[in-house]
N, C-alpha and C. Protein backbone atom coordinates (compact mmCIF):
# COMPACT_ATOMS: atom_id res chain seq x y z
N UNK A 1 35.39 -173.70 -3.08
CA UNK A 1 35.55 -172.44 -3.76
C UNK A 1 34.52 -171.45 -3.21
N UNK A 2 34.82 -169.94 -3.25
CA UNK A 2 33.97 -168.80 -2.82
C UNK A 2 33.96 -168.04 -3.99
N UNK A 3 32.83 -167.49 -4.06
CA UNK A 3 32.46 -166.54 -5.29
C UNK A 3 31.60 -165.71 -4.85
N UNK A 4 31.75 -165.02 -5.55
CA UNK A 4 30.55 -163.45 -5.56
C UNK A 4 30.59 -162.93 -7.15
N UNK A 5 29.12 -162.76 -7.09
CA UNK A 5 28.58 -162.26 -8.35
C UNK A 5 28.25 -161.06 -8.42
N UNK A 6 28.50 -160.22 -9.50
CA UNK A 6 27.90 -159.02 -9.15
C UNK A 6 27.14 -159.01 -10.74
N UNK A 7 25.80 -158.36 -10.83
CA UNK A 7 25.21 -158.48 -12.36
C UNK A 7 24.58 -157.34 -12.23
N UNK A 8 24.84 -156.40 -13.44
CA UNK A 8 24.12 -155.13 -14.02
C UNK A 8 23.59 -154.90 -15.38
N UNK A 9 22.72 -154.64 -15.92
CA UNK A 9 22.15 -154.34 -17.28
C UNK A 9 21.79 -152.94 -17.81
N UNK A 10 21.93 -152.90 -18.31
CA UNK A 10 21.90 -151.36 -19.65
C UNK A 10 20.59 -151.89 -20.49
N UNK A 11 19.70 -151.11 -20.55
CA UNK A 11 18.57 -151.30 -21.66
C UNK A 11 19.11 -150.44 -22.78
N UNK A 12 19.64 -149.34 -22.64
CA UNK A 12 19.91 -148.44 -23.48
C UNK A 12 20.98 -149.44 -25.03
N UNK A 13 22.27 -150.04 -24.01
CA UNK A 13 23.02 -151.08 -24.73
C UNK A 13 21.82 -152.26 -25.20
N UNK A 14 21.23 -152.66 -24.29
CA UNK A 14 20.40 -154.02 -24.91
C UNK A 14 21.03 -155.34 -24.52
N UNK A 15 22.35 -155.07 -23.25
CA UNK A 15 22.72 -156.24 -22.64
C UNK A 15 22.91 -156.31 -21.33
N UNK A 16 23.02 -157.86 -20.84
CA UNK A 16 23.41 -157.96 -19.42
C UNK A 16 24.62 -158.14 -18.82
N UNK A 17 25.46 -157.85 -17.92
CA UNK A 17 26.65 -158.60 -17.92
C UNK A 17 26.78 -158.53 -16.49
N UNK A 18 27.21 -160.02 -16.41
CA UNK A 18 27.75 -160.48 -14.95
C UNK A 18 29.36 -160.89 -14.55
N UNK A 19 29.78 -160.45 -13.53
CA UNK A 19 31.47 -160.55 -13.14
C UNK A 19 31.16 -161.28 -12.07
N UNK A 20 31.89 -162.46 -12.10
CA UNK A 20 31.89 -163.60 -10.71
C UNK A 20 33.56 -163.92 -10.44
N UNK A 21 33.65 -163.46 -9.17
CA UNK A 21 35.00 -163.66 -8.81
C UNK A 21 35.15 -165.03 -8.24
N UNK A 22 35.82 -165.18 -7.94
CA UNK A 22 36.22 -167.12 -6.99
C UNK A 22 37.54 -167.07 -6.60
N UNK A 23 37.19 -167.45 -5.47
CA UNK A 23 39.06 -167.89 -4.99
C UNK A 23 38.41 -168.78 -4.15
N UNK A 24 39.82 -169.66 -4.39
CA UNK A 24 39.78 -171.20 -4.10
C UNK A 24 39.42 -171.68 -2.72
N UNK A 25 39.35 -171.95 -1.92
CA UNK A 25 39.08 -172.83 -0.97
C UNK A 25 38.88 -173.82 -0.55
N UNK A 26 39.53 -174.67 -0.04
CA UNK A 26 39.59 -176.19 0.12
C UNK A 26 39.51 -176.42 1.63
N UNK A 27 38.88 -177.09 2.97
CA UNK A 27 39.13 -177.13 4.17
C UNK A 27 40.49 -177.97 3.84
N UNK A 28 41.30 -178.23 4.88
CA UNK A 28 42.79 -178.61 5.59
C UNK A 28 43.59 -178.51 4.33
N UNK A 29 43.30 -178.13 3.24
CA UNK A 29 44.52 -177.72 2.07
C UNK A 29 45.10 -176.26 2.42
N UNK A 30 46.09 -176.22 3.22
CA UNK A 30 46.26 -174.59 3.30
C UNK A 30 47.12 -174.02 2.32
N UNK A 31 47.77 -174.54 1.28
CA UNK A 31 48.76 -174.74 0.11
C UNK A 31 47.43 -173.47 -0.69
N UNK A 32 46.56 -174.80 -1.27
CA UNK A 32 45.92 -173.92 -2.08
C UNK A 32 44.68 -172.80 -1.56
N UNK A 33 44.48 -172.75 -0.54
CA UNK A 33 43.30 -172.01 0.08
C UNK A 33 44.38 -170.48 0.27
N UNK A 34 45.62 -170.32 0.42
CA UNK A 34 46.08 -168.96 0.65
C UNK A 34 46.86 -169.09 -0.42
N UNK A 35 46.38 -169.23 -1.85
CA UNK A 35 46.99 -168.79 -3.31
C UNK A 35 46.99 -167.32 -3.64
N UNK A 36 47.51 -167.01 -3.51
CA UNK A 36 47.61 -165.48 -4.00
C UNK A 36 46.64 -165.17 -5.50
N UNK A 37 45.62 -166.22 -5.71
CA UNK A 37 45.10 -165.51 -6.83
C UNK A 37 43.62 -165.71 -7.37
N UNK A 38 42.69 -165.59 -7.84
CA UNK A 38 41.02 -165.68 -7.94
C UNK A 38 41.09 -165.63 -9.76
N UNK A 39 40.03 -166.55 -9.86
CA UNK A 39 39.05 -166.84 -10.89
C UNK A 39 38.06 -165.36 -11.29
N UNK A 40 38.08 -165.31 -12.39
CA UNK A 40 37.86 -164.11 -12.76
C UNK A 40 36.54 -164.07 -13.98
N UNK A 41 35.28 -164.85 -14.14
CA UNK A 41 34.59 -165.36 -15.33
C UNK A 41 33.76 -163.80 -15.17
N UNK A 42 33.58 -163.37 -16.92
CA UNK A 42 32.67 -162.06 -17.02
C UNK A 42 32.08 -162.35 -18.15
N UNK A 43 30.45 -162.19 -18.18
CA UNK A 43 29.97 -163.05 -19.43
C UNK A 43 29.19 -161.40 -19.84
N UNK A 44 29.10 -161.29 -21.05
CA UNK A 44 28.16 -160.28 -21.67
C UNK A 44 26.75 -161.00 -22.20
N UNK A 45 25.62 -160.73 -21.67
CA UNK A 45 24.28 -161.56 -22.26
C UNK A 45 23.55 -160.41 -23.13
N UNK A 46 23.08 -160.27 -24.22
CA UNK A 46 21.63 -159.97 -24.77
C UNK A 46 20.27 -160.22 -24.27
N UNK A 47 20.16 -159.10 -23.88
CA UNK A 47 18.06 -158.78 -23.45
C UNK A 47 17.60 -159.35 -24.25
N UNK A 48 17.00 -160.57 -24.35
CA UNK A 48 16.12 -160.83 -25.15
C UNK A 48 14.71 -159.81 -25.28
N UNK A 49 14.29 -159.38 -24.39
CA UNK A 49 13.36 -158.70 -24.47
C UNK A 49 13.67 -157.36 -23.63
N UNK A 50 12.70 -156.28 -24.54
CA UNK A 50 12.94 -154.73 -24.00
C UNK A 50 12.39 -154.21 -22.62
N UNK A 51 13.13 -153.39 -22.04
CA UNK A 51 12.98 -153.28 -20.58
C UNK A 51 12.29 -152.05 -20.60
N UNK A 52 11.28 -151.50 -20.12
CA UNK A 52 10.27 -150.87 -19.77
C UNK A 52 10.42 -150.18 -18.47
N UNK A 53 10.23 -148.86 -18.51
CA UNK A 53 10.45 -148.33 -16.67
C UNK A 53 8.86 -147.83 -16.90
N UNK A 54 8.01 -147.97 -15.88
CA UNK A 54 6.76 -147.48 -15.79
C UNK A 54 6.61 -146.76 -14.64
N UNK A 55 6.09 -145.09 -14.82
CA UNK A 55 5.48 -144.42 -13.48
C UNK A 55 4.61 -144.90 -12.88
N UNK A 56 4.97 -144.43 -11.60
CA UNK A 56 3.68 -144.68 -10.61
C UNK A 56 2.61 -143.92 -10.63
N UNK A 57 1.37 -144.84 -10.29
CA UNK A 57 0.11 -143.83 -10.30
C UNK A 57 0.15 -142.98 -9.61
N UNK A 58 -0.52 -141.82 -9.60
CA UNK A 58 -0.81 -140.84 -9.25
C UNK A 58 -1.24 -140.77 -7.45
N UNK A 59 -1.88 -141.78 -7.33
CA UNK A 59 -2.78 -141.85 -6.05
C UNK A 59 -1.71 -142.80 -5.39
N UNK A 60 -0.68 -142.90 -5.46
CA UNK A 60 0.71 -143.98 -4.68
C UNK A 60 1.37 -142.85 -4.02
N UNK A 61 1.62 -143.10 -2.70
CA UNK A 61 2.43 -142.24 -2.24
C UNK A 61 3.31 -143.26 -1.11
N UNK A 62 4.46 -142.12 -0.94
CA UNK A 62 5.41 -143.07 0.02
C UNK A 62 5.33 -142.35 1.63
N UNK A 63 5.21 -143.36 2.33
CA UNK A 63 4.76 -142.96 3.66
C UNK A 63 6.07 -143.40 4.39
N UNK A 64 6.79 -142.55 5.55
CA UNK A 64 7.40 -143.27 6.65
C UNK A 64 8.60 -142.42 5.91
């Protein structure tokens, strides 16, 4: 099987949520490896804890 995850969070909401796709893959099964169709799991999580954005000091600068 192949998958890709993709995960984003909202502090504002107070949750996380991740979408993982999958489609099948098997070596020498070519039946099920060109199925016309993918696994689809999307979970919603709760922040347990609050997310914080903090400025940079003053004396930080970006070079280049």
């Amino acid at each position: 099987m192949n998958s890709i995850t993709f995960r984003a969070h909202s502090a504002e909401m107070g949750l996380r949520f991740e979408v993982t796709f999958t489609s099948p893959f098997y070596p020498r099964d070519q039946k099920l490896s060109t199925a016309p169709f993918f696994y689809v799991d999307v979970r919603v999580i709760p922040i347990s804890t609050r997310v914080f954005w903090n400025g940079v000091r003053e004396d930080v600068c970006r070079t280049g």
